[in-house]
Protein backbone atom coordinates (compact mmCIF):
# COMPACT_ATOMS: atom_id res chain seq x y z
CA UNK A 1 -126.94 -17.34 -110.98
CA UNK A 2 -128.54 -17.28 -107.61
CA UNK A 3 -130.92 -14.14 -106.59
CA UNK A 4 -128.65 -13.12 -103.93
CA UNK A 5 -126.08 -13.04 -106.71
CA UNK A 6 -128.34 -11.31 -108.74
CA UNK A 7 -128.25 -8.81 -106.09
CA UNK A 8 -124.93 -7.84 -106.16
CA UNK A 9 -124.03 -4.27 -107.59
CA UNK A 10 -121.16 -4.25 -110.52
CA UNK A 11 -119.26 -1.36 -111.63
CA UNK A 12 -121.26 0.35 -114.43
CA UNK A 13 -120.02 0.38 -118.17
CA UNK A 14 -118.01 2.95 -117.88
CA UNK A 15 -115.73 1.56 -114.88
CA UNK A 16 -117.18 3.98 -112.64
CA UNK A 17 -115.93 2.92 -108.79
CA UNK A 18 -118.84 1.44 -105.99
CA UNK A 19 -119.48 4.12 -103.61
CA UNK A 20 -119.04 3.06 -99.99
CA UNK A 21 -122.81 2.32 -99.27
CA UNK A 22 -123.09 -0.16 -102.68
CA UNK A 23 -119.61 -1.81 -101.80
CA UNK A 24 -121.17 -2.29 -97.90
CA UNK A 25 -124.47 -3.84 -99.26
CA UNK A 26 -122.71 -6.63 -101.57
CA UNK A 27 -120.28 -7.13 -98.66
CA UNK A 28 -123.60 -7.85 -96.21
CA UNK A 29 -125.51 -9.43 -98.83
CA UNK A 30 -122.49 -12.30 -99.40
CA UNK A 31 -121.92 -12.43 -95.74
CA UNK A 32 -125.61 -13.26 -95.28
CA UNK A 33 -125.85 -15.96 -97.91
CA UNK A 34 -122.70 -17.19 -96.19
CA UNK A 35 -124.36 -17.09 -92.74
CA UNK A 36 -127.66 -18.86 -94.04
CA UNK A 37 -125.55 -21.83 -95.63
CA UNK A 38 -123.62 -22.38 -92.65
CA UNK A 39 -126.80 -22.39 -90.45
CA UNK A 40 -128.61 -24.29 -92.73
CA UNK A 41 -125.37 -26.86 -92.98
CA UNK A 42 -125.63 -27.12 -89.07
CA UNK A 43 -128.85 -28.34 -89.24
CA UNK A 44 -128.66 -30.72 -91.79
CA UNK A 45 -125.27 -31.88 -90.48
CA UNK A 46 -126.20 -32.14 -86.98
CA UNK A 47 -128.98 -34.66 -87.75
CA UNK A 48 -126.94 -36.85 -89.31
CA UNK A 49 -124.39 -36.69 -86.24
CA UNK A 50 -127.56 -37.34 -83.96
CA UNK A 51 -128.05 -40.69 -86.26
CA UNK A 52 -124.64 -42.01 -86.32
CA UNK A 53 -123.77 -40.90 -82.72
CA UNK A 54 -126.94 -43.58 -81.43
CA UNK A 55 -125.70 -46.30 -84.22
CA UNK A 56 -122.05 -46.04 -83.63
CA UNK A 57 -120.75 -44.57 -80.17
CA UNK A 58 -123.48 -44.64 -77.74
CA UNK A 59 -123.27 -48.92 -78.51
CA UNK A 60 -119.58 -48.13 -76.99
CA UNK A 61 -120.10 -45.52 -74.18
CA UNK A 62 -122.91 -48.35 -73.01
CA UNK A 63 -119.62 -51.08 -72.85
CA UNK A 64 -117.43 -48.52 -70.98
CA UNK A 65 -120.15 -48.17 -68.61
CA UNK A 66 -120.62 -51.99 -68.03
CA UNK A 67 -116.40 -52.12 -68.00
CA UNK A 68 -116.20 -48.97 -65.37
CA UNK A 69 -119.16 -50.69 -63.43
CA UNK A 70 -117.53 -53.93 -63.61
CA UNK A 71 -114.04 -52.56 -62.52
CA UNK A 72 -115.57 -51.04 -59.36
CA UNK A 73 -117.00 -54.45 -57.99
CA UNK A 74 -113.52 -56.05 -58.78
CA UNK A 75 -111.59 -53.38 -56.91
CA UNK A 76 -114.32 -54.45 -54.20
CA UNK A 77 -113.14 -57.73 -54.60
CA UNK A 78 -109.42 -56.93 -54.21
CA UNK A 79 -110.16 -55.12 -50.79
CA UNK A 80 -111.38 -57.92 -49.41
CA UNK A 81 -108.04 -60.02 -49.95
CA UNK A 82 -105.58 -59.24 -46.95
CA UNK A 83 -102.21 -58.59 -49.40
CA UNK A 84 -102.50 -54.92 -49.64
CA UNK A 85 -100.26 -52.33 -47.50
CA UNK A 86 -102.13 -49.61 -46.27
CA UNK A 87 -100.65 -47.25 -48.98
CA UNK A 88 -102.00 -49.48 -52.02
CA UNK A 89 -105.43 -50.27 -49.64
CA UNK A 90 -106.16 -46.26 -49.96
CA UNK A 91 -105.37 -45.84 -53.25
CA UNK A 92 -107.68 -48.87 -54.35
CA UNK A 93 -110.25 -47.84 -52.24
CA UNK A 94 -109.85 -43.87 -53.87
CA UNK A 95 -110.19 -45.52 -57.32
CA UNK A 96 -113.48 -47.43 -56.30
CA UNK A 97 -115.14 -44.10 -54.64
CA UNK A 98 -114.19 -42.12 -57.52
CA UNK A 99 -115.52 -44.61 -60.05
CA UNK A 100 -118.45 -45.12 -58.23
CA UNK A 101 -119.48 -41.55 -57.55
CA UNK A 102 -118.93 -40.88 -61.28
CA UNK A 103 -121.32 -43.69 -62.67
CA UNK A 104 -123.88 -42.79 -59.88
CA UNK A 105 -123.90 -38.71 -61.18
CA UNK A 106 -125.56 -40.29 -64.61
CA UNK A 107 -127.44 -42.80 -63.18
CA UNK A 108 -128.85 -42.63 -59.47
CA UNK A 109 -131.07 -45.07 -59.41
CA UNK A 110 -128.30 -47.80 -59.66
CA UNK A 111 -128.96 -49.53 -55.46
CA UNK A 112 -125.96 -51.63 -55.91
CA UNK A 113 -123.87 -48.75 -56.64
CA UNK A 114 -124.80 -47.03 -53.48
CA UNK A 115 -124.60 -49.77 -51.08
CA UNK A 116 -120.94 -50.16 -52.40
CA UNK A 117 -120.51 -46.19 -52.21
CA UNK A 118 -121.94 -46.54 -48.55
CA UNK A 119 -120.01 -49.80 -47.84
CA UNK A 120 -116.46 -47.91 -48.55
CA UNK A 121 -117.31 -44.17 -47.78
CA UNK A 122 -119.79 -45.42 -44.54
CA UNK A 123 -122.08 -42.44 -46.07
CA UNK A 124 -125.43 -42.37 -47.85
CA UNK A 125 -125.11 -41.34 -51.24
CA UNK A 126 -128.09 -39.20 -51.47
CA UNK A 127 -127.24 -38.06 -48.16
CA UNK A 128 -123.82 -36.92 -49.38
CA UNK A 129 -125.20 -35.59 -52.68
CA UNK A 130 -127.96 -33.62 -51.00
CA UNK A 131 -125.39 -32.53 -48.28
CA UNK A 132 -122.91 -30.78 -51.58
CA UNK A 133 -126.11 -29.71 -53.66
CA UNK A 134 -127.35 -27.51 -50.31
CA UNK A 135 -123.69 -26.21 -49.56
CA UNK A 136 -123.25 -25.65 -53.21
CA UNK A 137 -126.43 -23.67 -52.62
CA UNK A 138 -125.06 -21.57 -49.52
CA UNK A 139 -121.68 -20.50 -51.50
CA UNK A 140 -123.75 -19.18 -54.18
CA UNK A 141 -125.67 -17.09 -52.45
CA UNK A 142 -122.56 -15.86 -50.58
CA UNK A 143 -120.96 -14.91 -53.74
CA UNK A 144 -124.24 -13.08 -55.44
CA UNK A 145 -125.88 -12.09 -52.74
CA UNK A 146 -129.16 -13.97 -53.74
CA UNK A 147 -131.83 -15.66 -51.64
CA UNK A 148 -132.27 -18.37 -53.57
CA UNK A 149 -135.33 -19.97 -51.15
CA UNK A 150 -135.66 -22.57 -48.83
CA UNK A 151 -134.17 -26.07 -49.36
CA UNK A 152 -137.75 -28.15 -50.09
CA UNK A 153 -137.49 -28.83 -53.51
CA UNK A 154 -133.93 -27.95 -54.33
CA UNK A 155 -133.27 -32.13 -55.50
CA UNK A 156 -130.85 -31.56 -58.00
CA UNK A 157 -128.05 -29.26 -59.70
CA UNK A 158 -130.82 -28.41 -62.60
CA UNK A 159 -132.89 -27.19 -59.54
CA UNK A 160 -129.97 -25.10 -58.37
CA UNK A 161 -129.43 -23.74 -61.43
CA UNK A 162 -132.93 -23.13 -62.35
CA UNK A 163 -133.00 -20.94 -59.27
CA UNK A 164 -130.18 -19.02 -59.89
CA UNK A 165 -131.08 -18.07 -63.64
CA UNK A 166 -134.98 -17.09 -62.24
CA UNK A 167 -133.01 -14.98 -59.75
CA UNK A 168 -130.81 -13.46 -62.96
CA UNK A 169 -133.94 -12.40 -64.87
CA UNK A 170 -135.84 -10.79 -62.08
CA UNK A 171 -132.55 -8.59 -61.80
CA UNK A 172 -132.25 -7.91 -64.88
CA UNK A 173 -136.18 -6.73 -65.17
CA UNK A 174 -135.35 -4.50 -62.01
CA UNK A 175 -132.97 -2.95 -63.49
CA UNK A 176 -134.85 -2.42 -66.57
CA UNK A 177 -137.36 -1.09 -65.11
CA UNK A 178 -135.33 1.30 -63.04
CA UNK A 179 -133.67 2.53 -66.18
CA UNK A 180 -137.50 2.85 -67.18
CA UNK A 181 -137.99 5.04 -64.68
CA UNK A 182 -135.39 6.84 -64.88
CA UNK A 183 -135.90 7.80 -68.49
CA UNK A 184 -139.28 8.74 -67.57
CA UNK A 185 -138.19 11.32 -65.26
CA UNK A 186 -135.60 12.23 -67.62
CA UNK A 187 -137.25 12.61 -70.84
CA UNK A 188 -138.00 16.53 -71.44
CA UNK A 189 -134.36 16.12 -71.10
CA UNK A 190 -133.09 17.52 -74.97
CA UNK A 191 -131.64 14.19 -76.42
CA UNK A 192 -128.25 14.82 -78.04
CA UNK A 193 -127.96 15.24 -82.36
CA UNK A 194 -126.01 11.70 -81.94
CA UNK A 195 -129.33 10.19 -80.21
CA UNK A 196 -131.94 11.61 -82.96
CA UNK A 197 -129.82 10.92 -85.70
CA UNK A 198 -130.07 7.12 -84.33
CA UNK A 199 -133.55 6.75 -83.95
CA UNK A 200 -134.22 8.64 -87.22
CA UNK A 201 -131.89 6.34 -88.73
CA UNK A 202 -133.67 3.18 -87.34
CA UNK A 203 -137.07 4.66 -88.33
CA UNK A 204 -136.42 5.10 -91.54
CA UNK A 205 -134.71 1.91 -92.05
CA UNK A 206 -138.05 0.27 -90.72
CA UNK A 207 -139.89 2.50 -93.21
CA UNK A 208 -137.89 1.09 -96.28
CA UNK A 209 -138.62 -2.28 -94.98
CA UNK A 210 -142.26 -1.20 -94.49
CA UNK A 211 -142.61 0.26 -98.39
CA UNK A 212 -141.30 -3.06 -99.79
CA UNK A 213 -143.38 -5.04 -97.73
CA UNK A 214 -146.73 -2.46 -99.03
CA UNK A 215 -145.42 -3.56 -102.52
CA UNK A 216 -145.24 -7.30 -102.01
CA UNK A 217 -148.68 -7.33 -100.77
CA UNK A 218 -150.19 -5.06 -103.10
CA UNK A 219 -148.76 -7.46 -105.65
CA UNK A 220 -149.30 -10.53 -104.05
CA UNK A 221 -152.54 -10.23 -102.65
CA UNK A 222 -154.13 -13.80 -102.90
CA UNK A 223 -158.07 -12.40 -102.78
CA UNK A 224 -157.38 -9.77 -105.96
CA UNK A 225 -156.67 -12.97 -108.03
CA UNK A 226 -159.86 -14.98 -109.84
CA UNK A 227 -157.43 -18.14 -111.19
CA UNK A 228 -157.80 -20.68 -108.52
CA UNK A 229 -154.12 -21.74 -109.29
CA UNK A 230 -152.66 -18.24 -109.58
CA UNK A 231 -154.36 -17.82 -106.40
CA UNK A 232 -152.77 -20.77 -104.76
CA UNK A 233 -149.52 -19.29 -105.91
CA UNK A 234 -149.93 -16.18 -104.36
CA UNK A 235 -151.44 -17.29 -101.18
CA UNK A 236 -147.66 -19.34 -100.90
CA UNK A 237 -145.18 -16.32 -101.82
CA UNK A 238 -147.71 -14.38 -99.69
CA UNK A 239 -146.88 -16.91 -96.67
CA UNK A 240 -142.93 -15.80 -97.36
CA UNK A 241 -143.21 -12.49 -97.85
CA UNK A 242 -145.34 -12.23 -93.95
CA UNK A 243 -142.49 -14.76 -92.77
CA UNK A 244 -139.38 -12.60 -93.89
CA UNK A 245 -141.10 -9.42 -92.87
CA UNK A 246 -142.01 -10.77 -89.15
CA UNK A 247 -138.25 -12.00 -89.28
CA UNK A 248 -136.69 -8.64 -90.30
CA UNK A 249 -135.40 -10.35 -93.35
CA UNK A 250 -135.17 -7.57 -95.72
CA UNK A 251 -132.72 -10.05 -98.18
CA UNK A 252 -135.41 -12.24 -98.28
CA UNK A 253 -137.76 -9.69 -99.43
CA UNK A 254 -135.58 -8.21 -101.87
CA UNK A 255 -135.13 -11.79 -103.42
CA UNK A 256 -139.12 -12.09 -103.23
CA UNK A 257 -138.97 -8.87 -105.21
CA UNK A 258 -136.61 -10.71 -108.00
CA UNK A 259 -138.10 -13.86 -108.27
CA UNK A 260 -141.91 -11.68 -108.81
CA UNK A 261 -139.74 -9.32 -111.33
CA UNK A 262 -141.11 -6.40 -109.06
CA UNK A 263 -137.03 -5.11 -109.66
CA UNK A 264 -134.71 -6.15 -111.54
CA UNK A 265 -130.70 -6.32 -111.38
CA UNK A 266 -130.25 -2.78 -111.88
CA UNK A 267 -132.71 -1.73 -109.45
CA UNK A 268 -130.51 -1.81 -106.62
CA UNK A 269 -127.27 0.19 -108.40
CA UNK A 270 -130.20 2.97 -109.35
CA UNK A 271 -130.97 3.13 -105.57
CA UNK A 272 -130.00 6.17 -104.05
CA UNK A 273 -127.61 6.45 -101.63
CA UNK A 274 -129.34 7.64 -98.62
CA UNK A 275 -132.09 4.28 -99.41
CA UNK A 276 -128.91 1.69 -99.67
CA UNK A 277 -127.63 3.07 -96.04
CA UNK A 278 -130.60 2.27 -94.34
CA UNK A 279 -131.05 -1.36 -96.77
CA UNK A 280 -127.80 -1.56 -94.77
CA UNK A 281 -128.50 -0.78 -91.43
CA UNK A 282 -130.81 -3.43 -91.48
CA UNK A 283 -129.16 -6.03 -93.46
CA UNK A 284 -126.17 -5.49 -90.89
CA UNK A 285 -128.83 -6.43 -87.88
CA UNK A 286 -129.75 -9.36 -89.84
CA UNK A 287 -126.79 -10.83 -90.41
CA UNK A 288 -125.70 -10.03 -86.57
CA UNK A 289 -129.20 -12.33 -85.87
CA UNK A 290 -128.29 -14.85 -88.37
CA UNK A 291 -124.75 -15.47 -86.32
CA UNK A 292 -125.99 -15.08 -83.40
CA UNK A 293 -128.54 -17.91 -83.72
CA UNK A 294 -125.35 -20.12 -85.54
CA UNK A 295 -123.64 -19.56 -81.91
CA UNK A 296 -126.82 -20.91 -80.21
CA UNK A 297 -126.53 -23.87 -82.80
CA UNK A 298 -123.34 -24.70 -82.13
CA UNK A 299 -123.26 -23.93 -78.36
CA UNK A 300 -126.53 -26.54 -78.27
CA UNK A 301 -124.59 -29.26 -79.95
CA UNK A 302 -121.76 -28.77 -77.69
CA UNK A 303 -123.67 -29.50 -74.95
CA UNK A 304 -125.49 -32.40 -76.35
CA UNK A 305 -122.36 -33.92 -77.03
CA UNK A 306 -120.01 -33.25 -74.51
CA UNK A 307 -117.78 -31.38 -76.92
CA UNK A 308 -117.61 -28.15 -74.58
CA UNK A 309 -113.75 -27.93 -74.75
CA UNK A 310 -113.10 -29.08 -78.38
CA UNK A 311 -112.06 -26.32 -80.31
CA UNK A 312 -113.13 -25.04 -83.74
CA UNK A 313 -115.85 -27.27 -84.81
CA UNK A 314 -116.86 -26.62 -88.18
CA UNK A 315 -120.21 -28.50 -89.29
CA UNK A 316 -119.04 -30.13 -92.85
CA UNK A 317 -116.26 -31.81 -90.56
CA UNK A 318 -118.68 -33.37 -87.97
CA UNK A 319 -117.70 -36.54 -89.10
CA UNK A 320 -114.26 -36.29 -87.96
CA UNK A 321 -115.64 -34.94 -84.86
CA UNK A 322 -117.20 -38.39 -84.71
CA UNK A 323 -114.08 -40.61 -86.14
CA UNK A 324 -112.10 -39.03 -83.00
CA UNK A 325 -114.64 -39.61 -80.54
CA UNK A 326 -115.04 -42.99 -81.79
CA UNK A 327 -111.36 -43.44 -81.52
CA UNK A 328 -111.21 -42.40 -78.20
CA UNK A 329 -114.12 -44.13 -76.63
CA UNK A 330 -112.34 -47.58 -78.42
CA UNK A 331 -108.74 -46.41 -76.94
CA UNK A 332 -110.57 -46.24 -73.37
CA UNK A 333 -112.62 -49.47 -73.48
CA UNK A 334 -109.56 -51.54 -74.41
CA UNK A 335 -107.41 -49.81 -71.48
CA UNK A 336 -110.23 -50.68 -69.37
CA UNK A 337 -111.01 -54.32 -70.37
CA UNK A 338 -106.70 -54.00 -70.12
CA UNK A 339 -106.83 -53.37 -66.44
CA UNK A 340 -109.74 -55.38 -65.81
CA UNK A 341 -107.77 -58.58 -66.85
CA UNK A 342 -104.91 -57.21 -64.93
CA UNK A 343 -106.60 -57.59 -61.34
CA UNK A 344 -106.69 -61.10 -61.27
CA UNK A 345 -102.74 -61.02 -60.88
CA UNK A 346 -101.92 -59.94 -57.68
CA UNK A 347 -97.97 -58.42 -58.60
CA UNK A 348 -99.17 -56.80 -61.53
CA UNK A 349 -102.12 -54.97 -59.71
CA UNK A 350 -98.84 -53.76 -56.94
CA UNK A 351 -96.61 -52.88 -59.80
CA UNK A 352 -99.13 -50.88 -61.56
CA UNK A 353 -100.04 -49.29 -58.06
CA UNK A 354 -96.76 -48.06 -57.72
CA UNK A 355 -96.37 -46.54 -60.78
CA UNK A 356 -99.99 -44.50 -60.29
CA UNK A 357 -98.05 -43.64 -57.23
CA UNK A 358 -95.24 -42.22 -58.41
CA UNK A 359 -97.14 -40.69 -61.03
CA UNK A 360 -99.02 -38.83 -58.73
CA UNK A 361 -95.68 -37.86 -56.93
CA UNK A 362 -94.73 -36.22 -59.96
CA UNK A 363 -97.52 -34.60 -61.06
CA UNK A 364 -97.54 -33.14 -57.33
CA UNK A 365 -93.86 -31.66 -57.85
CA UNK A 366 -94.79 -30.62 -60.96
CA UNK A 367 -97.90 -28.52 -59.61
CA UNK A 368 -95.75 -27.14 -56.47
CA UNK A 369 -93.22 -25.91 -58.90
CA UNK A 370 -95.24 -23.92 -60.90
C-alpha cells in the first residue's frame, strides 16, 4: 500500500459515515496522486517522443522539404515552356509563390529560394517580409491601442510578439498597482465577515502547514544527530521536507510524516474537523497548481510539435500521436514525389490543372453559399 493510500480515511468499526471534510480530503488526496502520475507520465513520455520524433519523422519532414523544394524549381521549369494558357500560367505560377514563401518562413537564408521568389513575384523577399511584419505591427497597435516603438529592431514575428507581451505586463503592473493604491486609500474601510473569514481561513491553513513543518524539523534536524550515517539520512529527508514546504506541498509532508512514523493511519481520521478543512484548503490549491503546471506541459509539447489543433492528447498514447504523424508525413511525400513525376508529361500536368480548377470553383460555391 502506497503512503498516499495510507492516507486515506475509512469508515470506523462501527460503520460510522465520513463527514464531509474527511470524504473531501480522500477525494483531494486521490486526485493529487492522480495529478502527480499524469505529470510525471508527461515527462517521462515526452522524452521518449523527443527521441523517436529525431530518429523517425524529422528523417521524413527533411525529404518533404527536398520534394517541396524540388517541386518549386520544376514548376519554374514548366513556366518557361510556351504551352500554357494564361489560366493554367497563373495557377502554376500561384503554386510556385506559395511553395516558395512557405519553405522560405522556416528557412530564410535559402538565396536560391529568393531569387526565384523575386524572379516570379518581381519583389524582394525580405523586402516583402519586412513590409507585412511592420504593417502587422501598425494593425496591432490599432486594435490595442499600444505604442509598440519604433521599427529599428523589430526583424521578426518573435520581435513583434516580444513587444506586445512586454507591453501586456507593464499593463498589467499598472493596473496592479492602481488597485494598490486604491486599497491603500481604502483600507480603514471595515472589510466585510465574508473577507475576514477568508483571510482567517488562509492564515490558518498556512499555520497547519507551518506546525507540521516545526515537527519535521524538530525531528529531522541533521546537526542533533552524532551517527554519521543517521546524519546523512536526515540531512536527505531534511532536503524534502524544505522542498515540499517551499512548494506548498502539504501531501508531501504528510507522507514525510508516515514514512518517519511521526503519525500513523489513524492520525488523520482523529483529526478534528476544523484542522481537516484547512488540510483541505490547501490540498485543493495544490492540486489546482499540480494541473495547472500539466496544462503548461502539454501546451509546451503542442507547440514543439505542431500538434496545436489535435485534440485530446493523452501522454500514455503519444505513440499513436507519432504512428499518425508518421502516416501522414509518408501519405504527403508519396503525393509529392506523385506529382513530381507527373510534370514531365505535359497533358497530365493540364488535366490535373483543371481539376485544381474546378476544385477551387467548388470550394468557392461552397463558401458563397454558406
Amino acid at each position: 500500500m502506497s503512503r498516499t493510500n495510507t492516507l486515506l480515511i475509512s469508515p470506523d468499526a462501527t460503520g460510522a459515515a465520513l463527514t464531509a471534510p474527511q470524504r473531501r480530503f480522500g477525494n483531494l488526496i486521490r486526485q493529487i496522486e492522480q495529478a502527480r502520475q499524469l505529470l510525471a507520465t508527461w515527462h517521462e513520455r515526452i522524452g521518449e517522443y523527443r527521441q523517436a520524433h529525431g530518429e523517425l519523422l524529422l528523417p521524413l519532414e527533411t525529404e518533404l522539404t527536398n520534394a517541396h523544394r524540388q517541386w518549386a524549381f520544376a514548376l519554374d521549369g514548366l513556366l518557361a515552356q510556351r504551352s500554357w494558357t494564361k489560366a493554367e500560367r497563373e495557377m502554376l505560377r500561384n503554386m510556385l509563390c506559395g511553395t516558395v514563401g512557405t519553405l522560405l518562413a522556416t528557412n530564410e537564408d535559402d538565396a536560391p529560394l529568393k531569387a526565384l521568389f523575386a524572379k516570379h513575384t518581381g519583389a524582394d523577399f525580405d523586402t516583402e517580409r519586412r513590409d507585412m511584419l511592420l504593417a502587422m505591427k501598425e494593425l496591432t497597435e490599432a486594435i490595442t491601442g499600444f505604442d509598440l516603438g519604433d521599427d529599428e529592431g523589430l526583424d521578426t514575428d518573435a520581435d513583434l510578439v516580444g513587444r506586445m507581451q512586454q507591453k501586456l505586463r507593464e499593463e498589467a503592473a499598472a493596473q496592479e498597482a492602481q488597485e494598490a493604491h486604491r486599497s491603500a486609500k481604502t483600507g480603514q474601510r471595515r472589510k466585510s465577515a465574508a473577507q475576514q473569514r477568508r483571510e482567517t481561513e488562509a492564515q490558518q491553513a498556512l499555520q497547519s502547514m507551518r506546525e507540521i513543518f516545526r515537527k519535521l524539523a524538530s525531528a529531522l534536524h541533521p546537526d542533533r544527530e552524532t551517527d554519521d550515517s543517521r546524519r546523512e539520512e536526515k540531512t536527505a529527508l531534511m532536503q524534502r521536507v524544505n522542498q515540499a514546504y517551499a512548494a506548498n506541498d502539504l501531501l508531501a509532508l504528510l507522507e514525510l510524516q508516515l514514512e518517519i512514523e511521526q503519525i500513523d493511519a489513524s492520525h488523520i481520521a482523529t483529526t478534528s474537523e476544523q484542522r481537516l478543512k484547512h488540510y483541505n484548503k490547501v490540498l485543493g490549491e495544490q492540486l489546482a497548481e499540480l494541473r495547472t503546471q500539466i496544462g503548461r506541459v502539454e501546451t509546451g509539447f503542442r507547440i514543439e510539435f505542431g500538434l496545436e489543433h489535435v485534440p485530446a492528447i493523452q501522454p500514455h498514447k503519444l505513440g499513436q500521436v507519432l504512428d499518425r504523424a508518421r502516416r501522414e508525413l509518408h501519405a504527403e511525400l508519396t503525393d509529392q514525389q506523385r506529382v513530381l513525376r507527373m510534370l514531365d508529361d505535359t497533358e497530365a500536368v493540364k488535366r490535373w490543372l483543371k481539376h485544381e480548377r474546378q476544385q477551387l470553383r467548388s470550394a468557392k460555391r461552397d463558401f458563397m453559399a454558406f
